[in-house]
Protein backbone atom coordinates (compact mmCIF):
# COMPACT_ATOMS: atom_id res chain seq x y z
CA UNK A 1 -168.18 84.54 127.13
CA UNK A 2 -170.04 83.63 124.57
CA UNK A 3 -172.61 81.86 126.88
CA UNK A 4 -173.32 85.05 128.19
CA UNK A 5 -173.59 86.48 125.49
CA UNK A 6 -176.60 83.91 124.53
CA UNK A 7 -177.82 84.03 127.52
CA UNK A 8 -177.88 88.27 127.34
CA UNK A 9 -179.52 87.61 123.95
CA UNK A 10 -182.22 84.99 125.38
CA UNK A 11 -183.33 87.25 128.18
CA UNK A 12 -182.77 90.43 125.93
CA UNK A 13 -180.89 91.67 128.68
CA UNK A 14 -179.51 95.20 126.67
CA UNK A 15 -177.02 96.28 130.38
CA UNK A 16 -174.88 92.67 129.68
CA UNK A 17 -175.32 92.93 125.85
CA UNK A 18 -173.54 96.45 126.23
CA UNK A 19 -170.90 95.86 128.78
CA UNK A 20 -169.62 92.68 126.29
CA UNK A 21 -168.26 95.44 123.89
CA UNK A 22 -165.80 96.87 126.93
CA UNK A 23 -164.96 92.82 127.50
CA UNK A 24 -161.33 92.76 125.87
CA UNK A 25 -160.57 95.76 127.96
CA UNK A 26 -161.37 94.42 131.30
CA UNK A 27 -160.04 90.95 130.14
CA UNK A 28 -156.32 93.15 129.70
CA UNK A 29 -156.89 94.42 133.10
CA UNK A 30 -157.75 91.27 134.84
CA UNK A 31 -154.51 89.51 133.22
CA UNK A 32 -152.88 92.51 134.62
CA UNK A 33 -154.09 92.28 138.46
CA UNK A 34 -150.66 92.17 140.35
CA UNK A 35 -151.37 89.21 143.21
CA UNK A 36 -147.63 89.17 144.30
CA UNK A 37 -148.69 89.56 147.71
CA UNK A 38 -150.37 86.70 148.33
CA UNK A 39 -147.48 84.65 145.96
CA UNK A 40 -145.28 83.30 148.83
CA UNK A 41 -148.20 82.47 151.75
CA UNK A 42 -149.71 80.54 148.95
CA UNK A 43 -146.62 78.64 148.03
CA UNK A 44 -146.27 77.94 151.89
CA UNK A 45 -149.79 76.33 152.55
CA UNK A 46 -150.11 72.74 152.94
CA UNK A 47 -153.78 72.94 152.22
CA UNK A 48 -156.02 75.47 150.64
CA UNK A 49 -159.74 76.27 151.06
CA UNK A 50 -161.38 77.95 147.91
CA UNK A 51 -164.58 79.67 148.54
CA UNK A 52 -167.26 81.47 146.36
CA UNK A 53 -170.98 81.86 145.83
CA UNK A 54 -173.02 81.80 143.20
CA UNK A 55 -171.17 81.84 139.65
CA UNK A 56 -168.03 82.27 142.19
CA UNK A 57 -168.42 78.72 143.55
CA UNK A 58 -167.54 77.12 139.57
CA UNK A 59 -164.84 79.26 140.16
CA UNK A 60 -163.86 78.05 143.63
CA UNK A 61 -164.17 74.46 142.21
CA UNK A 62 -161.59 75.89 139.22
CA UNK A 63 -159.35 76.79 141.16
CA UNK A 64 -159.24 74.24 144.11
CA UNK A 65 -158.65 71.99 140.87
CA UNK A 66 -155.85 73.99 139.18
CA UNK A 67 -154.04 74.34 142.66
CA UNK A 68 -153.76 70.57 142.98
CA UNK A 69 -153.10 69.80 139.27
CA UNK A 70 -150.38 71.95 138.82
CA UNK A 71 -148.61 72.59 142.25
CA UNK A 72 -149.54 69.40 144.16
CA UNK A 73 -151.09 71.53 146.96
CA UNK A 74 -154.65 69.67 148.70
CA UNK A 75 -157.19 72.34 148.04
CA UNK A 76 -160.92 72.41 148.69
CA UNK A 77 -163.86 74.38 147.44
CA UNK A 78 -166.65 75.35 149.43
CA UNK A 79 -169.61 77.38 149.36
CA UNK A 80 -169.60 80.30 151.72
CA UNK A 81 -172.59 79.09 153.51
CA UNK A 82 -171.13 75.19 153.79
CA UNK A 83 -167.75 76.54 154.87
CA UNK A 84 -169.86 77.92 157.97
CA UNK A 85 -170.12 74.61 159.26
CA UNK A 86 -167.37 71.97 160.08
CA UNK A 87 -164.63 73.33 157.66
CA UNK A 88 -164.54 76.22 159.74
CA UNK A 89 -163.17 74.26 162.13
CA UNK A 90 -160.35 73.53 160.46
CA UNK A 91 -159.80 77.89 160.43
CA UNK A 92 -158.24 77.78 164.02
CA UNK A 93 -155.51 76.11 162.36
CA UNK A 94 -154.42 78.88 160.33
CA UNK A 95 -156.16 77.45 156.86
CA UNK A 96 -155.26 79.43 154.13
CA UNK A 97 -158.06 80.67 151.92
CA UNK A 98 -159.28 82.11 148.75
CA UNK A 99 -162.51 83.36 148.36
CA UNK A 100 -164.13 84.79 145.25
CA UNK A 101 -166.13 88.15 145.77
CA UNK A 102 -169.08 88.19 144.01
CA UNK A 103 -170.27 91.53 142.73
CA UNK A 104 -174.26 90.78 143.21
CA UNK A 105 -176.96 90.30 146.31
CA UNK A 106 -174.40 87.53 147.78
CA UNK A 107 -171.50 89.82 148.26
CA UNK A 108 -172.18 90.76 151.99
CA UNK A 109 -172.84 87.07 153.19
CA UNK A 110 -169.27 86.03 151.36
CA UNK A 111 -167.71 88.58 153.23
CA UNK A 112 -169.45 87.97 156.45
CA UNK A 113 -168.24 84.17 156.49
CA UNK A 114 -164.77 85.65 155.22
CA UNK A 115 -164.79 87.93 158.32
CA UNK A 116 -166.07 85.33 160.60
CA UNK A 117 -163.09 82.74 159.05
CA UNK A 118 -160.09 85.13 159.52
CA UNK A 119 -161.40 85.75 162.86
CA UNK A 120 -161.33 82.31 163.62
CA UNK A 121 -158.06 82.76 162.19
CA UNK A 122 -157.91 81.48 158.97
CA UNK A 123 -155.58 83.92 156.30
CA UNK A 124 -158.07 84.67 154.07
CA UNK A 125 -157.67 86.55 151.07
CA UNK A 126 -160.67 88.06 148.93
CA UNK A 127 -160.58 88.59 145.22
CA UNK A 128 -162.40 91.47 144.93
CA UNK A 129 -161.83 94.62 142.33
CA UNK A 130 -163.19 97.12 144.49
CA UNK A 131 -161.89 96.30 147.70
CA UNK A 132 -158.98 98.68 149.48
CA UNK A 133 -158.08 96.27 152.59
CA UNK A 134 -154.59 94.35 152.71
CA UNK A 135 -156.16 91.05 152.41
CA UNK A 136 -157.84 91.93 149.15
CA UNK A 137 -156.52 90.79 145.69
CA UNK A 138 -157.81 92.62 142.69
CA UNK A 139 -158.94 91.86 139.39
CA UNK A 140 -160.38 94.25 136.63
CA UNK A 141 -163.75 95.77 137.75
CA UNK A 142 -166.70 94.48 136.61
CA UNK A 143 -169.14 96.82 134.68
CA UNK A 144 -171.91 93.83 135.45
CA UNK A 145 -172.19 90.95 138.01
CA UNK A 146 -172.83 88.53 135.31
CA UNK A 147 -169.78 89.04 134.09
CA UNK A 148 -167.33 89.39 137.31
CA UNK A 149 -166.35 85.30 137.87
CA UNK A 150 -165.16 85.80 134.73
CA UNK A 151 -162.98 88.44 135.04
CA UNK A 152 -161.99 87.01 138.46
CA UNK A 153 -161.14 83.50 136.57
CA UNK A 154 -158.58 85.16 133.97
CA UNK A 155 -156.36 87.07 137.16
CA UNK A 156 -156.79 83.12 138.77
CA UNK A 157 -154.65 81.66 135.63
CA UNK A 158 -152.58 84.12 135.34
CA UNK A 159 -151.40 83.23 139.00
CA UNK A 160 -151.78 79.98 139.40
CA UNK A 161 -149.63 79.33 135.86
CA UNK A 162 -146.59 81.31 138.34
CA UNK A 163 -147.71 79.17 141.17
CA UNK A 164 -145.34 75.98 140.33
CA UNK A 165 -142.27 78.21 139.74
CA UNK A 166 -142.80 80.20 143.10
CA UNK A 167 -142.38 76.92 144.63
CA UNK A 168 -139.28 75.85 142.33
CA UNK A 169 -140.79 73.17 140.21
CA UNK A 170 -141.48 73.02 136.75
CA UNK A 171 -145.39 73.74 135.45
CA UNK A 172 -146.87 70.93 135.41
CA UNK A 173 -149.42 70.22 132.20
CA UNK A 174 -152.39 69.11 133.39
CA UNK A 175 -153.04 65.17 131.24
CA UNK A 176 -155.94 66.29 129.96
């Protein structure tokens, strides 16, 4: 956070410099974000694609990282537009997926290779605040883009710390 705020201060961007004052709030709200539906297909994958775009992509790569280190699961990031290519493939197989929504000029072309992967017929399930649809997962709402893989990053670890329970082992603590 305090990159963007830096960043804000470099570009003397005054809409992020404002929103940082609500940050706690939505920070609460994003730890709050109830994913139980997605808790036991997750815990059931064998594999798991991450995808994102954008500031969404770190976040993919987070999380494909965090799945393996602390449930043992084989997970994958990809960008939206690389996933569109031979991973898709492996969508026929019923490939669970994540993909992180971003809240700028990218948000309809995640979505369009989201819709194009579950009807391939992936189970793909979209973190995204201000979506109503069954596959969506929410998170806090984000009063600027810049700041939405954030928000989107604190609901990750608050699931993914459950994640090892779900699936009746004991965290593990990542070595480093």
């Amino acid at each position: 956070m305090a990159l963007i705020s830096v960043y804000a201060h470099f570009i003397n961007d005054q809409s992020v410099l404002n929103q940082l004052s609500k940050l706690p709030d939505m920070l609460a709200k994003s730890l709050d974000a109830n994913w139980k539906n997605i808790q036991a297909p997750f815990t059931n994958a064998s594999a798991i694609f991450t995808i994102g775009r954008g500031p969404g992509l770190a976040l993919a790569e987070e999380a494909a990282l965090k799945i393996k280190e602390t449930c043992g699961i084989h997970a994958e990031a990809f960008s939206s537009a690389e996933v569109m290519h031979g991973p898709m493939t492996l969508a026929r197989q019923g490939l669970m997926s994540l993909a992180f929504i971003p809240d700028d000029e990218g948000q309809q072309s995640v979505l369009d290779t989201t819709g194009k992967m579950r009807s391939a017929g992936a189970q793909v399930y979209e973190i995204d605040a201000s979506a109503k649809h069954s596959f969506a997962i929410g998170t806090a709402t984000s009063p600027h883009p810049v700041l939405t893989a954030n928000l989107q990053a604190v609901s990750l670890y608050n699931f993914i710390k459950k994640m090892p329970l779900a699936l009746g082992e004991t965290p593990i603590v990542p070595l480093i």
